[in-house]
N, C-alpha and C. Protein backbone atom coordinates (compact mmCIF):
# COMPACT_ATOMS: atom_id res chain seq x y z
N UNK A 1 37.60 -4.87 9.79
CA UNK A 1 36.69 -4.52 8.72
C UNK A 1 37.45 -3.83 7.59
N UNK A 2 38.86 -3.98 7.28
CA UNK A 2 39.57 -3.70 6.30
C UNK A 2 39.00 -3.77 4.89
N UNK A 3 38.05 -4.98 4.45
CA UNK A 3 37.29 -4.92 3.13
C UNK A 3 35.97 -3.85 3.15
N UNK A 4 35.24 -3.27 4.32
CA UNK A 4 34.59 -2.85 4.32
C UNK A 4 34.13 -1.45 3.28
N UNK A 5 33.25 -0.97 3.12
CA UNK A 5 33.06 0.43 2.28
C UNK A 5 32.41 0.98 3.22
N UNK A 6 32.36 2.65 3.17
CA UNK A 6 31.01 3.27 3.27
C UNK A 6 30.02 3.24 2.64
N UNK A 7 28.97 2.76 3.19
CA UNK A 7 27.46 2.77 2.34
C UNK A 7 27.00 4.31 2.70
N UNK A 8 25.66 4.70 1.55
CA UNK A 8 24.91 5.66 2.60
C UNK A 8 23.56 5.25 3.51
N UNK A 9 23.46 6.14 3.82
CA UNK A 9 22.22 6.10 5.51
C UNK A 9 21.91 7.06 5.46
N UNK A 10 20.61 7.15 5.87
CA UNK A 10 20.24 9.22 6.47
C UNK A 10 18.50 8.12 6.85
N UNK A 11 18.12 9.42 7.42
CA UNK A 11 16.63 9.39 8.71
C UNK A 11 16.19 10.64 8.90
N UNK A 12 14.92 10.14 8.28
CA UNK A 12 14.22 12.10 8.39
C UNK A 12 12.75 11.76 9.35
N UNK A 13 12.45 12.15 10.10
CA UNK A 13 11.25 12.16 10.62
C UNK A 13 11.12 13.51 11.28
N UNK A 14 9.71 13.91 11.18
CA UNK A 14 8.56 14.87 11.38
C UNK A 14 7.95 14.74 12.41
N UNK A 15 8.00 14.81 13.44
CA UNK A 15 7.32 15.52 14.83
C UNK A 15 6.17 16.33 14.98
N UNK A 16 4.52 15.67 14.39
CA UNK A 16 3.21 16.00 13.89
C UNK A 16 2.70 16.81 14.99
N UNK A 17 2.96 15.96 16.19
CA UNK A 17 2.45 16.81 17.36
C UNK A 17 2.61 15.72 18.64
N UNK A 18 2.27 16.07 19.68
CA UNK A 18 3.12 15.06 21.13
C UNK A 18 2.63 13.58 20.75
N UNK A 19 1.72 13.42 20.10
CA UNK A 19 1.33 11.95 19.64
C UNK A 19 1.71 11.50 18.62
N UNK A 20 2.17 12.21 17.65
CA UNK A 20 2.69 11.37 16.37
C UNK A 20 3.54 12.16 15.84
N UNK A 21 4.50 11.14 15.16
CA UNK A 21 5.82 10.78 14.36
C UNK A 21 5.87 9.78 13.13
N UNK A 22 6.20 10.77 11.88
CA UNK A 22 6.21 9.71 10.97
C UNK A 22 7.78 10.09 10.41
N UNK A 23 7.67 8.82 10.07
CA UNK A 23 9.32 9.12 9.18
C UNK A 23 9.19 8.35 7.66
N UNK A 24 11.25 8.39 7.45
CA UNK A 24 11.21 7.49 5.78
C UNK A 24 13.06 7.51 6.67
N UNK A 25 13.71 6.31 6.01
CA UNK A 25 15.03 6.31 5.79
C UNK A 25 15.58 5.04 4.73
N UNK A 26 16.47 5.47 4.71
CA UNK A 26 17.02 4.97 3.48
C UNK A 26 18.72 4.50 4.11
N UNK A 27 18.74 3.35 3.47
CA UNK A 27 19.74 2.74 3.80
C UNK A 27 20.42 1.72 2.65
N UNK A 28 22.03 1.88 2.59
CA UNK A 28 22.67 0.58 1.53
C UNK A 28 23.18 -0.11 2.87
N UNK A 29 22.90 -1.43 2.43
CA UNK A 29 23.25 -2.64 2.94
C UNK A 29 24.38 -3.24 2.21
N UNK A 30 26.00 -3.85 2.94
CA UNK A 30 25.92 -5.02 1.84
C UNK A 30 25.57 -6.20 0.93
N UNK A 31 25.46 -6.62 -0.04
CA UNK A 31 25.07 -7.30 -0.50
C UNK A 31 23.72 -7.14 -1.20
N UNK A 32 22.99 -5.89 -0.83
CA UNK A 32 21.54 -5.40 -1.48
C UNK A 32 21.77 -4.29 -1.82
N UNK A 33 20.37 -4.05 -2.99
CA UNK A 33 20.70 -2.65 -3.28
C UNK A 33 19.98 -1.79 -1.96
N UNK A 34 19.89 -0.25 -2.24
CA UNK A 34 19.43 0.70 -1.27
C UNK A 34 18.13 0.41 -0.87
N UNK A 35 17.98 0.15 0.59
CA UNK A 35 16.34 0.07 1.07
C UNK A 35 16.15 0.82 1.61
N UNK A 36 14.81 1.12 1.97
CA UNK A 36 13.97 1.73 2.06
C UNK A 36 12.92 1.39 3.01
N UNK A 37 12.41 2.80 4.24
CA UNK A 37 11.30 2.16 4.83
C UNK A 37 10.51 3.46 5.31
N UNK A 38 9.41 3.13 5.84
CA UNK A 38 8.76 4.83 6.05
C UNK A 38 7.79 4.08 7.38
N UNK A 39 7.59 5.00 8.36
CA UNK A 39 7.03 4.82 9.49
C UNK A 39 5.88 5.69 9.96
N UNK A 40 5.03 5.51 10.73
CA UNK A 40 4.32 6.27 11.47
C UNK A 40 4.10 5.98 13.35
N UNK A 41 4.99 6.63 14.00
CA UNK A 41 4.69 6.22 15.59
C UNK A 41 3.47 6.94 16.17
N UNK A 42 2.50 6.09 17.09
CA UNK A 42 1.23 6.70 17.85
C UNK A 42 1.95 6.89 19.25
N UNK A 43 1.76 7.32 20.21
CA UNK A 43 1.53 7.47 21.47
C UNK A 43 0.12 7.99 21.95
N UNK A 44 -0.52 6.86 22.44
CA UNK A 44 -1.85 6.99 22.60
C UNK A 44 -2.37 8.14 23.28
N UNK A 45 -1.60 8.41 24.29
CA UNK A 45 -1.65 9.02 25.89
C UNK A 45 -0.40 9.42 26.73
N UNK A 46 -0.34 10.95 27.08
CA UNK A 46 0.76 10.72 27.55
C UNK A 46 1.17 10.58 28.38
N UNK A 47 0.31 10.53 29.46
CA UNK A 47 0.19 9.69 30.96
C UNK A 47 0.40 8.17 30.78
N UNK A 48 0.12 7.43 29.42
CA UNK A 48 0.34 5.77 29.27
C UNK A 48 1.79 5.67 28.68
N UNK A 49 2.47 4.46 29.53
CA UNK A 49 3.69 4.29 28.59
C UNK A 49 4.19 3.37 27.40
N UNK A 50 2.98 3.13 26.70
CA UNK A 50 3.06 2.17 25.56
C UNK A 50 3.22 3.06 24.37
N UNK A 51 3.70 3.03 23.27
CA UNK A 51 3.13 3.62 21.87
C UNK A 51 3.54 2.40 20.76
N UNK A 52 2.47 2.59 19.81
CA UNK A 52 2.31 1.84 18.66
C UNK A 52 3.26 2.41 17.46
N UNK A 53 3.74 1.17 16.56
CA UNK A 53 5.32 1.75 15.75
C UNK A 53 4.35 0.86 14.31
N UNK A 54 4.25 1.23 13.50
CA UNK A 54 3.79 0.62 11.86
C UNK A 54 4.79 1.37 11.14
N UNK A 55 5.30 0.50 10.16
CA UNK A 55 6.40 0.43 9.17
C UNK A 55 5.85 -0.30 8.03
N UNK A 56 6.78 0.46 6.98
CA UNK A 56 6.64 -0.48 5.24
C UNK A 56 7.74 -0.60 4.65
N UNK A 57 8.77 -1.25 4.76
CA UNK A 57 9.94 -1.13 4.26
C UNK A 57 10.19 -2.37 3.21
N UNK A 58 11.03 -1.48 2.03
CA UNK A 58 11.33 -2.23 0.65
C UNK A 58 12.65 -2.48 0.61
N UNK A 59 12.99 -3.56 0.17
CA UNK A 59 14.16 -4.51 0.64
C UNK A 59 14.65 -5.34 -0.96
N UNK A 60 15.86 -4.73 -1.56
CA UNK A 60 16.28 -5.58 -2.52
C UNK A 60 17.26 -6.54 -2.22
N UNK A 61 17.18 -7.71 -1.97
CA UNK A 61 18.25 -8.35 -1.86
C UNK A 61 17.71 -10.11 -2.44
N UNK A 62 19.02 -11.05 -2.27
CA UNK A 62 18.83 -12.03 -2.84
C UNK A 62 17.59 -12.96 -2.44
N UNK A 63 16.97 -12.84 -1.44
CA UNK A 63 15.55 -13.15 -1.27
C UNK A 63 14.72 -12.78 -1.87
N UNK A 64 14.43 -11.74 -2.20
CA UNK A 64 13.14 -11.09 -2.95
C UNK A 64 12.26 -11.13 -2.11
N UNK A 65 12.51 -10.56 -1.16
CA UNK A 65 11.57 -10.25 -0.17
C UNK A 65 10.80 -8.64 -0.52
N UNK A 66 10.72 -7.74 -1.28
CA UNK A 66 10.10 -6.83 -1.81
C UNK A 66 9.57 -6.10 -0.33
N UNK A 67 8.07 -5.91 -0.68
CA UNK A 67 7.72 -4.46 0.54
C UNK A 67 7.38 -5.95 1.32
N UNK A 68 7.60 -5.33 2.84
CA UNK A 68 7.56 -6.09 4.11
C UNK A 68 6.71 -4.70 4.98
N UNK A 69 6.46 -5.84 5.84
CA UNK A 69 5.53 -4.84 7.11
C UNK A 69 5.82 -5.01 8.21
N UNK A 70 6.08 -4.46 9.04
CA UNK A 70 6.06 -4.46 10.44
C UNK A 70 5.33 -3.36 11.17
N UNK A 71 5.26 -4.19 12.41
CA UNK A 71 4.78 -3.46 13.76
C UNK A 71 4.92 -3.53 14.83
N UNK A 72 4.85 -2.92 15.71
CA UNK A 72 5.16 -3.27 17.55
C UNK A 72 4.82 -1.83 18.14
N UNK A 73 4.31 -2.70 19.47
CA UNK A 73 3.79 -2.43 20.49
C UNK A 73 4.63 -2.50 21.68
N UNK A 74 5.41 -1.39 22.19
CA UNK A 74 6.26 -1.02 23.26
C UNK A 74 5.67 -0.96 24.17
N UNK A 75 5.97 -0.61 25.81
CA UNK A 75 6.07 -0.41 26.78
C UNK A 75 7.35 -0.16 27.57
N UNK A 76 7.34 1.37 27.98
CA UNK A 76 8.66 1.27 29.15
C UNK A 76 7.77 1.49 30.43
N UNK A 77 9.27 0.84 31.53
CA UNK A 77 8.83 0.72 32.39
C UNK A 77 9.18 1.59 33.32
């Protein structure tokens, strides 16, 4: 990775209470400018081992893919 650079990165999230977590981080990619995404995690129950993850993250790059969404639904076992 001799051509490589350092980009920056950082991750801040907030610890609301044993059920929820929201965050934001920020990230340079090569080839895009700095993105961006912000989260909120549920844990329904804390006897259940699933929790719910929703995201909005903004994405400049040669797609133009702009704000995107995601979500998922974990389980450990």
């Amino acid at each position: 990775a001799a051509n490589r650079k350092a980009l920056p990165f950082g991750t801040l999230a907030l610890v609301l209470d044993k059920r929820w977590t929201v965050g934001a981080e920020l990230t340079g990619q090569p080839g895009t400018d700095t993105n961006g995404s912000f989260f909120v995690r549920l844990i329904p129950d804390r006897k259940e081992r699933w929790q719910i993850i929703l995201a909005i993250a903004h994405v400049e790059d040669s797609v133009q893919a702009r704000a995107q969404f995601a979500s998922s639904i974990t389980h450990r076992f």
